[in-house]
C-alpha atoms as a PDB file:
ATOM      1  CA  UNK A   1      -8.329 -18.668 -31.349  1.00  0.00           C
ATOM      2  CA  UNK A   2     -10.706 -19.174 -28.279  1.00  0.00           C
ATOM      3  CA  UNK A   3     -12.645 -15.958 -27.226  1.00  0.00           C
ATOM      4  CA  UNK A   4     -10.943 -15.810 -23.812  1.00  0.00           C
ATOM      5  CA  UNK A   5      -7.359 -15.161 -25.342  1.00  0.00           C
ATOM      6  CA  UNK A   6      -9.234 -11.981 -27.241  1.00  0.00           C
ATOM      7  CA  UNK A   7     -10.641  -9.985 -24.565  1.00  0.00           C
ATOM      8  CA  UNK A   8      -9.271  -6.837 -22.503  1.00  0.00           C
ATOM      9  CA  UNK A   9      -8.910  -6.457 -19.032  1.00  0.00           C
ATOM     10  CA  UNK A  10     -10.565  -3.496 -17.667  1.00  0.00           C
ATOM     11  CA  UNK A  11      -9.387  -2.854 -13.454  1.00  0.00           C
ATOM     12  CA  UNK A  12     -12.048  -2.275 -11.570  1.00  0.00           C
ATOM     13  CA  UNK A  13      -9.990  -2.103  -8.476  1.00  0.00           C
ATOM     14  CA  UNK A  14      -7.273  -0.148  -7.067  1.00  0.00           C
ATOM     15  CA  UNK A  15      -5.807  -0.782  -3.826  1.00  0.00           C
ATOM     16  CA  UNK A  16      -5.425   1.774  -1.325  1.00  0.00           C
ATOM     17  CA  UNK A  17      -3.719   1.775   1.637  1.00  0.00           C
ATOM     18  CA  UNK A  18      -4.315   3.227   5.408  1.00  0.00           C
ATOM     19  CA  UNK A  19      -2.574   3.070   7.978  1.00  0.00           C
ATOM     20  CA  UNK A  20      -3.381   4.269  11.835  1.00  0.00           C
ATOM     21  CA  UNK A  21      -0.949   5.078  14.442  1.00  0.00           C
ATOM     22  CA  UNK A  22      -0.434   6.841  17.301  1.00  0.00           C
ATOM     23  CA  UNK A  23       1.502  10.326  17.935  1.00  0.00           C
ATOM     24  CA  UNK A  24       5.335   9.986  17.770  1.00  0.00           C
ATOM     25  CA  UNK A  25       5.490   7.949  15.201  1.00  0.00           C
ATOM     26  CA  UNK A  26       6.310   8.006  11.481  1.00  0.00           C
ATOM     27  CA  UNK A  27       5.553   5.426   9.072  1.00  0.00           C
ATOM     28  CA  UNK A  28       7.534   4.622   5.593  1.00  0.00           C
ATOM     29  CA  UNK A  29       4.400   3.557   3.786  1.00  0.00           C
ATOM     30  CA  UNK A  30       5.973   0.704   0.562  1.00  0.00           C
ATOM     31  CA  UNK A  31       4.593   0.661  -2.551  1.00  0.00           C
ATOM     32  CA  UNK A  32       3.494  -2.716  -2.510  1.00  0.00           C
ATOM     33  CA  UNK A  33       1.395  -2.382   0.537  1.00  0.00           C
ATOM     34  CA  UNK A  34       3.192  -4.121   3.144  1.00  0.00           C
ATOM     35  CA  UNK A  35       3.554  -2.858   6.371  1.00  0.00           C
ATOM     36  CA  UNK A  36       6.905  -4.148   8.418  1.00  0.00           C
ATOM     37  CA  UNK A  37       7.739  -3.165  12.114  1.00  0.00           C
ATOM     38  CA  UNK A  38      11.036  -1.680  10.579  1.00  0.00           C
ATOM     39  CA  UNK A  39       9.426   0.830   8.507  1.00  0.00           C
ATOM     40  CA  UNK A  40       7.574   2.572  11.825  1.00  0.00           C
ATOM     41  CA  UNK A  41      10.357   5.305  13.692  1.00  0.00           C
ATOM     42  CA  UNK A  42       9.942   7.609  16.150  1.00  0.00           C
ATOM     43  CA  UNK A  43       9.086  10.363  14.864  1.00  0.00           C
ATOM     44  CA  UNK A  44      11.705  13.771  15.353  1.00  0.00           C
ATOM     45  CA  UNK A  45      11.426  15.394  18.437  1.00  0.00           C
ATOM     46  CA  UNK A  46      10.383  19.645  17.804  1.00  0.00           C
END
């Protein structure tokens, strides 16, 4: 057994993602981290 089949993985990074947009809009944020044009609607009128 080679030493690199016996070692843990420790993370040291976790993705987080931001999104910016303008008033009026409302963004479906996806748990992959994606962003697609159809996920951005206007947002309901008050």
């Amino acid at each position: 057994m080679a030493l690199a089949e016996d070692i843990g993985v420790v993370p040291l990074h976790h993705l987080r993602a931001t999104w910016a947009y303008r008033n009026g809009l409302v963004v479906k944020p996806r748990s992959d981290g994606f962003t697609y044009a159809m996920n951005i609607r206007p947002a309901a009128r008050p």
